[in-house]
N, C-alpha and C. Protein backbone atom coordinates (compact mmCIF):
# COMPACT_ATOMS: atom_id res chain seq x y z
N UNK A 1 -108.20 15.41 96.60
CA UNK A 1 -107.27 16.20 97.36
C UNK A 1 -107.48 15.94 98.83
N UNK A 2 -106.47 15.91 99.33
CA UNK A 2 -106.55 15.39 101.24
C UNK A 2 -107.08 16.93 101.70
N UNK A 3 -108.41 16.23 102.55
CA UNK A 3 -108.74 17.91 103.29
C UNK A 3 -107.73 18.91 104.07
N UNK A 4 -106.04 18.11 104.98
CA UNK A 4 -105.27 18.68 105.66
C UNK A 4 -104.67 19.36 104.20
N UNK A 5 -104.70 19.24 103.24
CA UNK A 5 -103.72 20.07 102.53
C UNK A 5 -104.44 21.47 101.63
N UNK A 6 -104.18 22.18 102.99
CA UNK A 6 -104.23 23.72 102.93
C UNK A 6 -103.44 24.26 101.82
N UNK A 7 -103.88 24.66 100.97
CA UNK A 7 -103.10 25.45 99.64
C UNK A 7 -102.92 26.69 98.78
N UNK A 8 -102.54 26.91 98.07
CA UNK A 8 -102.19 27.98 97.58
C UNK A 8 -102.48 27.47 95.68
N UNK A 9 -103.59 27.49 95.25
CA UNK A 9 -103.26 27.19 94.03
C UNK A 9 -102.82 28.19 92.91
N UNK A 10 -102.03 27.65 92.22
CA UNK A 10 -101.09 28.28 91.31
C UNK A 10 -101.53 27.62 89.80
N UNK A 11 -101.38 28.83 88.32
CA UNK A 11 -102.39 28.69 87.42
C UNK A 11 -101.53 29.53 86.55
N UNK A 12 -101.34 29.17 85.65
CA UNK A 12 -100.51 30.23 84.37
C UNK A 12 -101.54 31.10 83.60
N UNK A 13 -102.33 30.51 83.16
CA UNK A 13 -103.27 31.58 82.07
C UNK A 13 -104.76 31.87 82.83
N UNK A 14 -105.42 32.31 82.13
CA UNK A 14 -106.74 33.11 82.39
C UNK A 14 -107.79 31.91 82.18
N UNK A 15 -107.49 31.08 81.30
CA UNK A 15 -108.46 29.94 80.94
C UNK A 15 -108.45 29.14 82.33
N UNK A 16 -107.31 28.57 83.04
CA UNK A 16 -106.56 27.71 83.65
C UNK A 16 -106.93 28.53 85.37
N UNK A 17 -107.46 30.01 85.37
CA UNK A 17 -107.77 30.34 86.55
C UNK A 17 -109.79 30.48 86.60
N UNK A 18 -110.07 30.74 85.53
CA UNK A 18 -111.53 30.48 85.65
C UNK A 18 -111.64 29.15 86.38
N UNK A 19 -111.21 28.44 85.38
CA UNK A 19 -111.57 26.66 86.06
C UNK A 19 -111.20 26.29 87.43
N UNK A 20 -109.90 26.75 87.59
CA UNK A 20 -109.78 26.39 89.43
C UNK A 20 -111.05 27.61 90.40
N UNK A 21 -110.82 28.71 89.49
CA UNK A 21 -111.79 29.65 90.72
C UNK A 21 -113.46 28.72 90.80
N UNK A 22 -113.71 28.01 90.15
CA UNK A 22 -114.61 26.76 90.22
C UNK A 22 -114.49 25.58 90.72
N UNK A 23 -113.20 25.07 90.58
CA UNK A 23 -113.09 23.71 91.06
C UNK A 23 -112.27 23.94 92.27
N UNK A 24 -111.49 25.10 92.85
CA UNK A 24 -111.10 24.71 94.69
C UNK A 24 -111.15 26.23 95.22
N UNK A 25 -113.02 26.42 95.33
CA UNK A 25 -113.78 27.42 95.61
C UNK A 25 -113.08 28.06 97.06
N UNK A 26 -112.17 27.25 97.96
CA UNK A 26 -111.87 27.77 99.27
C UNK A 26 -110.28 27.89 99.18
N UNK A 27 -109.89 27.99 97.93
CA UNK A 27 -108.67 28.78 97.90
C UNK A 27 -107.90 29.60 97.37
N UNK A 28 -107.05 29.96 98.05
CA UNK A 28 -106.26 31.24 97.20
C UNK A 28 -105.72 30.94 95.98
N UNK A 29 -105.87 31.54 94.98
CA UNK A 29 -105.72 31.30 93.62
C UNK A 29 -104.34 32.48 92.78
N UNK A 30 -103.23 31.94 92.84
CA UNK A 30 -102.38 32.63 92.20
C UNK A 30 -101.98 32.57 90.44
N UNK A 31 -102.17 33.82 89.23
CA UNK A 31 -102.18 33.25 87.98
C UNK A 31 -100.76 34.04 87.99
N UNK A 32 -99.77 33.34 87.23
CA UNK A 32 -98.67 33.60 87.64
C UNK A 32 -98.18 34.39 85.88
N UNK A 33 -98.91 33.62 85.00
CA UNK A 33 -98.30 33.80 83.43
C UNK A 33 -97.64 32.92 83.37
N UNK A 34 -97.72 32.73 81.76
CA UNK A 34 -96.90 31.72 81.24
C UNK A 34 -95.31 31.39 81.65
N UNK A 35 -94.45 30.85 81.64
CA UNK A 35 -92.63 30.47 81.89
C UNK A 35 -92.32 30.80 82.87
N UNK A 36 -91.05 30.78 83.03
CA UNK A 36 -90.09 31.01 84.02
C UNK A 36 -90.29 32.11 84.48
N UNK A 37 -89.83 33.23 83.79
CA UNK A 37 -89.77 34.75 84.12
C UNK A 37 -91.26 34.64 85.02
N UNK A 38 -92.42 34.67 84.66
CA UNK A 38 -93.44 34.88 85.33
C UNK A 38 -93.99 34.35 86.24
N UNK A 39 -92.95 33.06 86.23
CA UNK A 39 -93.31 32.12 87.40
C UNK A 39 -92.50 32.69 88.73
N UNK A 40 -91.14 33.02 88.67
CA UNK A 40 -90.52 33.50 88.84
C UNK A 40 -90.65 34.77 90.09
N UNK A 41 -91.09 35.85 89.31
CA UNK A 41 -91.63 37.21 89.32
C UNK A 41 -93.00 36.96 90.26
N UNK A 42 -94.13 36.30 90.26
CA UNK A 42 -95.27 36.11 91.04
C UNK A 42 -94.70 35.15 92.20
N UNK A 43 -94.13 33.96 92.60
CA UNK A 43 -93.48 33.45 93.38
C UNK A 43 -92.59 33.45 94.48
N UNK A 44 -91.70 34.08 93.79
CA UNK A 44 -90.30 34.72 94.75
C UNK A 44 -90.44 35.13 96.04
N UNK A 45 -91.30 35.54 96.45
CA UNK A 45 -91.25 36.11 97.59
C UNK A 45 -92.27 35.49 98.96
N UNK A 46 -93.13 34.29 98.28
CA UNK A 46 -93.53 33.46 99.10
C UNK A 46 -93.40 32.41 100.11
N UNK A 47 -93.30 32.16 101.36
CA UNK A 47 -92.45 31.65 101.89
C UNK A 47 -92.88 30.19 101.29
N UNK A 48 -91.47 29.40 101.49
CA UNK A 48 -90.48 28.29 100.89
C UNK A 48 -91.61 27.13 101.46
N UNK A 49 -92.43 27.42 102.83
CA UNK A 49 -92.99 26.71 103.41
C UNK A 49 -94.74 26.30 102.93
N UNK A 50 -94.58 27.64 101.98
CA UNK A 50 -96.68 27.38 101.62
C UNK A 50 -96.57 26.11 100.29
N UNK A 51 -97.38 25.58 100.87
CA UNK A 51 -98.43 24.50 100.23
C UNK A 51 -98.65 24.76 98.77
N UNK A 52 -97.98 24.53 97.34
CA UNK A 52 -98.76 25.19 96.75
C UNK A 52 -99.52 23.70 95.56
N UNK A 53 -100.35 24.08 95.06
CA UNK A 53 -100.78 23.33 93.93
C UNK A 53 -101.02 23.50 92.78
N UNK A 54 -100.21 22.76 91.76
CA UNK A 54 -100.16 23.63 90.22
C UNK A 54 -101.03 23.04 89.20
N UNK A 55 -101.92 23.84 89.05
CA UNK A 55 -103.00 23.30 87.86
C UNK A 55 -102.99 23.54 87.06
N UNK A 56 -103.50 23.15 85.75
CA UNK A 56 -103.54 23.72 84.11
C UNK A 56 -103.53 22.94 83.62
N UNK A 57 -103.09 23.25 82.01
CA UNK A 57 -103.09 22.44 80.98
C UNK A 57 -101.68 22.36 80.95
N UNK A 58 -101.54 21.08 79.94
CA UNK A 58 -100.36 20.70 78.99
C UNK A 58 -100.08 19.97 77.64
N UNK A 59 -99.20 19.60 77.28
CA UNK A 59 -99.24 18.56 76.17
C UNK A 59 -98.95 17.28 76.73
N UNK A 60 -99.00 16.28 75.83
CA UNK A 60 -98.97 14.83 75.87
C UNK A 60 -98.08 14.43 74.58
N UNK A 61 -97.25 13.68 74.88
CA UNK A 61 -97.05 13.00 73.63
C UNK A 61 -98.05 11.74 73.46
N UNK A 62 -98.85 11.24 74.00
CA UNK A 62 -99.70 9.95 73.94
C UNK A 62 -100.74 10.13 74.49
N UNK A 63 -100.84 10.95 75.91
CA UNK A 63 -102.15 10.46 77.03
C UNK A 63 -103.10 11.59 76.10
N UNK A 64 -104.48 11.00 76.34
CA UNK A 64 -105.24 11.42 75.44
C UNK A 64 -106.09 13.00 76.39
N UNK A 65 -105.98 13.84 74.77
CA UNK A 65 -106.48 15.07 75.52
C UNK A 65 -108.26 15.22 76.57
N UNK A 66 -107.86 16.22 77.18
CA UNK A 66 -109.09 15.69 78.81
C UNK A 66 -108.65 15.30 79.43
N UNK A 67 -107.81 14.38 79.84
CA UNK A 67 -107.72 13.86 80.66
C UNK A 67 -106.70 14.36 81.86
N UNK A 68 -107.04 14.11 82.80
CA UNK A 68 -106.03 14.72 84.23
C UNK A 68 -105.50 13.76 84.55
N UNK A 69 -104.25 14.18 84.90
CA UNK A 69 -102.93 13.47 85.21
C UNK A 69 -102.50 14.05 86.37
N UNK A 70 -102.11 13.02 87.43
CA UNK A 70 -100.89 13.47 88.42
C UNK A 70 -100.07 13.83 88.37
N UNK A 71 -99.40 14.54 88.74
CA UNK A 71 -97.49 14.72 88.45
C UNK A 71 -97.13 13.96 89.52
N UNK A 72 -95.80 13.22 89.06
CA UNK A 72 -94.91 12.27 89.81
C UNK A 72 -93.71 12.97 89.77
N UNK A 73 -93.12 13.17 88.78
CA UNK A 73 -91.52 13.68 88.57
C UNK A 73 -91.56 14.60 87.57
N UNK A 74 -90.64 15.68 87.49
CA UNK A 74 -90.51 17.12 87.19
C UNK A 74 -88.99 17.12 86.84
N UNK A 75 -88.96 17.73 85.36
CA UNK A 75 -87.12 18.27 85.38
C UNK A 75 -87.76 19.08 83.66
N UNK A 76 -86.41 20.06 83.87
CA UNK A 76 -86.36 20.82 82.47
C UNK A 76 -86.33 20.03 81.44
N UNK A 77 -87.11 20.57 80.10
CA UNK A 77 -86.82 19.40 79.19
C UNK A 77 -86.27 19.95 77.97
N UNK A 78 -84.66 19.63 78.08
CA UNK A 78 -83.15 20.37 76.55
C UNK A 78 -83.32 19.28 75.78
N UNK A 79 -84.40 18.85 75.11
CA UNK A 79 -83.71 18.52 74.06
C UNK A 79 -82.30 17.64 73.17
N UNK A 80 -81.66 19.20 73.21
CA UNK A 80 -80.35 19.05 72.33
C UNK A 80 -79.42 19.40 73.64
N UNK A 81 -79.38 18.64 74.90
CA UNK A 81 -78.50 19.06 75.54
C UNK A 81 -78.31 17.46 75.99
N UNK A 82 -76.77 17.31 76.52
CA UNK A 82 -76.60 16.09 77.28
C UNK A 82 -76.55 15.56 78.25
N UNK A 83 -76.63 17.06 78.97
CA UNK A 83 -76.67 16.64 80.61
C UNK A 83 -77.63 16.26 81.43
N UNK A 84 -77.56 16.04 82.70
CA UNK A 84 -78.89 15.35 83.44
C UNK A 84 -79.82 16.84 84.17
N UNK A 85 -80.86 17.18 83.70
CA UNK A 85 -81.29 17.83 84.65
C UNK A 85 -81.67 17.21 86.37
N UNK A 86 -82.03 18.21 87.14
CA UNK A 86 -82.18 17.89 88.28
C UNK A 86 -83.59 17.76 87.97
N UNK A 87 -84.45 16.17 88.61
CA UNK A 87 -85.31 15.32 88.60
C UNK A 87 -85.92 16.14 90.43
N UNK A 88 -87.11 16.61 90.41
CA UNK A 88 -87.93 17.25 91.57
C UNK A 88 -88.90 15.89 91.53
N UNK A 89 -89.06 15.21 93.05
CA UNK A 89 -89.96 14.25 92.83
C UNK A 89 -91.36 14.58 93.63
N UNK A 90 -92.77 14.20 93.37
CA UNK A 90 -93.89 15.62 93.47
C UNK A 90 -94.39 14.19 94.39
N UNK A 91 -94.94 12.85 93.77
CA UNK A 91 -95.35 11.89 94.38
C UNK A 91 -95.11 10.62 93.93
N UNK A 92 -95.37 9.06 94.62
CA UNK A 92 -94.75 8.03 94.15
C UNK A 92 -95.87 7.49 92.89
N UNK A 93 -96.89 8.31 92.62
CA UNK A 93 -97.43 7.38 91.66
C UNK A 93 -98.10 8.68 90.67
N UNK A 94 -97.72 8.57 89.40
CA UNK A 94 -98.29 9.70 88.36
C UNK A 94 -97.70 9.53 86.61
N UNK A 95 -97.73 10.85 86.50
CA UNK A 95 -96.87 10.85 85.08
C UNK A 95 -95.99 11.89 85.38
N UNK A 96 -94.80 11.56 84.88
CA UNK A 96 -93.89 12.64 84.45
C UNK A 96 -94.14 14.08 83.97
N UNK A 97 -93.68 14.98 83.96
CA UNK A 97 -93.59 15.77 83.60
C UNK A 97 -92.55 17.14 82.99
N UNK A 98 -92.67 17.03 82.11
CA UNK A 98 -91.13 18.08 81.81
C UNK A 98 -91.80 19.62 81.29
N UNK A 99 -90.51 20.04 81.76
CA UNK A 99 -90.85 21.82 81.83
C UNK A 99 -90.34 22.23 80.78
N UNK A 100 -90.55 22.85 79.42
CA UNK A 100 -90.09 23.23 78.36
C UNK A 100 -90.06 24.93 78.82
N UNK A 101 -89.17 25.60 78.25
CA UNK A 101 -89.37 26.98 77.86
C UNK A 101 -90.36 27.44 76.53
N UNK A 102 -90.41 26.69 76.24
CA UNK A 102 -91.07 26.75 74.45
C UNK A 102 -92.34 25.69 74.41
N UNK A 103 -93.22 26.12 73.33
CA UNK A 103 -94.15 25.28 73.49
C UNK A 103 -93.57 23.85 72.74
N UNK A 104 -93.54 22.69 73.43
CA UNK A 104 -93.38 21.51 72.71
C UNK A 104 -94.26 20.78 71.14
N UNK A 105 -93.63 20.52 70.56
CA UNK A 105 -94.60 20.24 69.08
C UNK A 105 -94.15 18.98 68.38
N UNK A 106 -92.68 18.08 69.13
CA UNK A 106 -92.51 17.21 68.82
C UNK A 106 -91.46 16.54 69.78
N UNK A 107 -90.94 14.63 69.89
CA UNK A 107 -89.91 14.55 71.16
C UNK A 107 -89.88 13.50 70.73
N UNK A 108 -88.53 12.92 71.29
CA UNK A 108 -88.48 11.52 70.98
C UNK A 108 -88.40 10.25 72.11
N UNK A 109 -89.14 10.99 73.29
CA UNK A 109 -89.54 10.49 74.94
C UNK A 109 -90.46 9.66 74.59
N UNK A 110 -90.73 8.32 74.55
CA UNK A 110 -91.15 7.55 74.22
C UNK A 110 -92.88 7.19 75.51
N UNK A 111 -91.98 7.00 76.60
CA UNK A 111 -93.29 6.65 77.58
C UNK A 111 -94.20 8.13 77.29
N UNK A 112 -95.30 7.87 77.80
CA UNK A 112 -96.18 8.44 78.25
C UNK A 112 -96.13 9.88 79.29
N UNK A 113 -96.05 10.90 78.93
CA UNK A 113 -95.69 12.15 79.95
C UNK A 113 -96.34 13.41 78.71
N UNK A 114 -96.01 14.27 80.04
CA UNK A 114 -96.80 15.59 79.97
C UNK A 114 -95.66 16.67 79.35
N UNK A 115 -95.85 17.86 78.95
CA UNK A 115 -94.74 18.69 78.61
C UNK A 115 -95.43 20.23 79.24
N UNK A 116 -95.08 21.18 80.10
CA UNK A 116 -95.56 22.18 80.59
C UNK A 116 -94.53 23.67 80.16
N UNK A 117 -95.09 24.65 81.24
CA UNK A 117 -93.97 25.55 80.74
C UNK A 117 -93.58 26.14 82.22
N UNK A 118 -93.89 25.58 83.53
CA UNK A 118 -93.94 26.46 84.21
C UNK A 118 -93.67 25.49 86.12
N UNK A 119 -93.75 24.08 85.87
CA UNK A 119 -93.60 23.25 87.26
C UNK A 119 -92.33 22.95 87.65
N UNK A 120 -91.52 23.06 86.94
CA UNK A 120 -90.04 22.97 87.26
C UNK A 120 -89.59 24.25 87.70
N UNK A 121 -89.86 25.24 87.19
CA UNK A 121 -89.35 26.47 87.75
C UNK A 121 -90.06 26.98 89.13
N UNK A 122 -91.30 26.37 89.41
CA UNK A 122 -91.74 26.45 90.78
C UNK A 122 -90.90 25.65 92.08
N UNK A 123 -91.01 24.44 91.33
CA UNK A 123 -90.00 24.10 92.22
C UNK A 123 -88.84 24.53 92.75
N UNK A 124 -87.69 25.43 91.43
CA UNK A 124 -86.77 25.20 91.58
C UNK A 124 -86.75 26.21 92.68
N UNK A 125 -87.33 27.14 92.86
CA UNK A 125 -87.88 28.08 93.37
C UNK A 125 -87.64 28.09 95.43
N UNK A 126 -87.71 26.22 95.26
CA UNK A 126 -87.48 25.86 96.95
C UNK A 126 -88.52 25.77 97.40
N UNK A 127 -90.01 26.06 96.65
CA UNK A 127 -90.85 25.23 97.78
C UNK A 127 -91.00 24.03 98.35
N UNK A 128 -91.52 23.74 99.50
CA UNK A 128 -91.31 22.33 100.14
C UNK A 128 -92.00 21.40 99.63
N UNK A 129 -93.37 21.82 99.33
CA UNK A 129 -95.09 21.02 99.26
C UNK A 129 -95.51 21.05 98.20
N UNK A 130 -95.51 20.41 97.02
CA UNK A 130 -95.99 21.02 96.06
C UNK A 130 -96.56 19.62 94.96
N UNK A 131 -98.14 19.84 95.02
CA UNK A 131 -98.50 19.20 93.85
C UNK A 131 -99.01 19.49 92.80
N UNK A 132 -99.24 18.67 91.70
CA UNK A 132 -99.69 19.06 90.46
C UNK A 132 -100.77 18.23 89.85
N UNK A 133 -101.83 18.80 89.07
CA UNK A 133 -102.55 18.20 88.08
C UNK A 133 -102.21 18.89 86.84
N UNK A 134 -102.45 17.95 85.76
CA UNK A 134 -102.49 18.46 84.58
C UNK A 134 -103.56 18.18 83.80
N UNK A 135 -104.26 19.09 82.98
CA UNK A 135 -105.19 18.59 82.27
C UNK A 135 -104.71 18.66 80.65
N UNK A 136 -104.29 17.16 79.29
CA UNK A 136 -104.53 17.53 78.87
C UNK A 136 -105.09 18.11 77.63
N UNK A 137 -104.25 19.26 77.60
CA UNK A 137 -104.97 20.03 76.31
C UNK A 137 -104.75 19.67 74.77
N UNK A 138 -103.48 18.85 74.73
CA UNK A 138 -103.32 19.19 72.84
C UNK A 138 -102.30 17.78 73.30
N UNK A 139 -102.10 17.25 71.79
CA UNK A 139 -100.84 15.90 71.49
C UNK A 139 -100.08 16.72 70.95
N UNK A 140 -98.95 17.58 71.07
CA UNK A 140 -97.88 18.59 70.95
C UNK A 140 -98.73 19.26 69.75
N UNK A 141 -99.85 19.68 69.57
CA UNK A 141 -100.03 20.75 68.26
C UNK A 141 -100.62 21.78 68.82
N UNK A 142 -100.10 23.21 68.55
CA UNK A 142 -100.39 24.36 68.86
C UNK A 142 -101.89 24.71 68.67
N UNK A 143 -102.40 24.40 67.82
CA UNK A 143 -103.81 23.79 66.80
C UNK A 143 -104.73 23.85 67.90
N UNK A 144 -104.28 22.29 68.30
CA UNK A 144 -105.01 21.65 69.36
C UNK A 144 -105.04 22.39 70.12
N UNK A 145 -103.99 22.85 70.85
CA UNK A 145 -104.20 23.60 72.17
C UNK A 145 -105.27 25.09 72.42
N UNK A 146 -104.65 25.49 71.09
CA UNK A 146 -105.88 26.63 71.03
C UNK A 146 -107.32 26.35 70.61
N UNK A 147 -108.10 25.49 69.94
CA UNK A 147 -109.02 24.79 69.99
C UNK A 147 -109.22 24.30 71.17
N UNK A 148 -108.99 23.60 71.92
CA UNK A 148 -109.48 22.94 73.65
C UNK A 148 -109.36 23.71 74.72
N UNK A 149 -108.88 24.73 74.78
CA UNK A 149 -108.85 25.44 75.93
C UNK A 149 -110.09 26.51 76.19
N UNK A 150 -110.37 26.40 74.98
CA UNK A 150 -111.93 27.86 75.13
C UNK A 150 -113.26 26.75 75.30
């Protein structure tokens, strides 16, 4: 992480805020809850201008669990819909990432990317600054995820 980037880190669950209150000891640590609504609801009222950084877990369809990933690019991920979501771009070199409402458990996205519940709706949100790690947790099985996170 660049020392000028003063932040605000941002964290969905309780597992996902132990670990940052360890790993970026000199900052403010926001746990927002899981989705939209809660991303939403803890967010809103922060100005458009703070720094923030989004950590946690996710799924993979391929990249192997443990491992941390950059986020590069961000958009909702329908499925059964045909239209284009709006693509948020985070940095020029990473993995993808798509924002599900639901936990992901299967896809037919071929490259290599992450599936979350909660970085697209930060964005959409209008902040300016905003990066991400992902750590992760499970290859789309619910299983997995609850096994690796404790």
């Amino acid at each position: 992480m660049h020392p000028d980037f003063v932040m605000i880190i941002v964290v969905a669950t309780e597992e996902e805020y132990k670990i940052a209150k360890k790993r970026f000891i000199h900052n403010k640590i926001i746990k927002t809850g899981v989705g939209a609504i809660n991303v939403i609801n803890k967010l809103k009222n922060l100005n458009k201008k703070t720094r923030l950084f989004n950590f946690g877990y996710a799924g993979s369809n391929t990249i192997s669990i443990g491992e941390e990933v950059t986020i590069s690019n961000v958009e909702l991920y329908h499925p059964n819909v045909e239209y284009k979501e709006t693509t948020y771009r985070l940095s020029d070199n990473g993995t993808k990432c798509y924002t599900s409402c639901d936990f992901v458990t299967e896809t037919d996205i071929a490259e290599p990317c992450v599936f979350d519940m909660e970085l697209a709706f930060i964005l959409a949100l209008g902040f300016k600054s905003v990066k991400s790690i992902k750590i992760i947790s499970d290859n789309l099985s619910l299983k997995q995820y609850e096994e690796n996170i404790t």
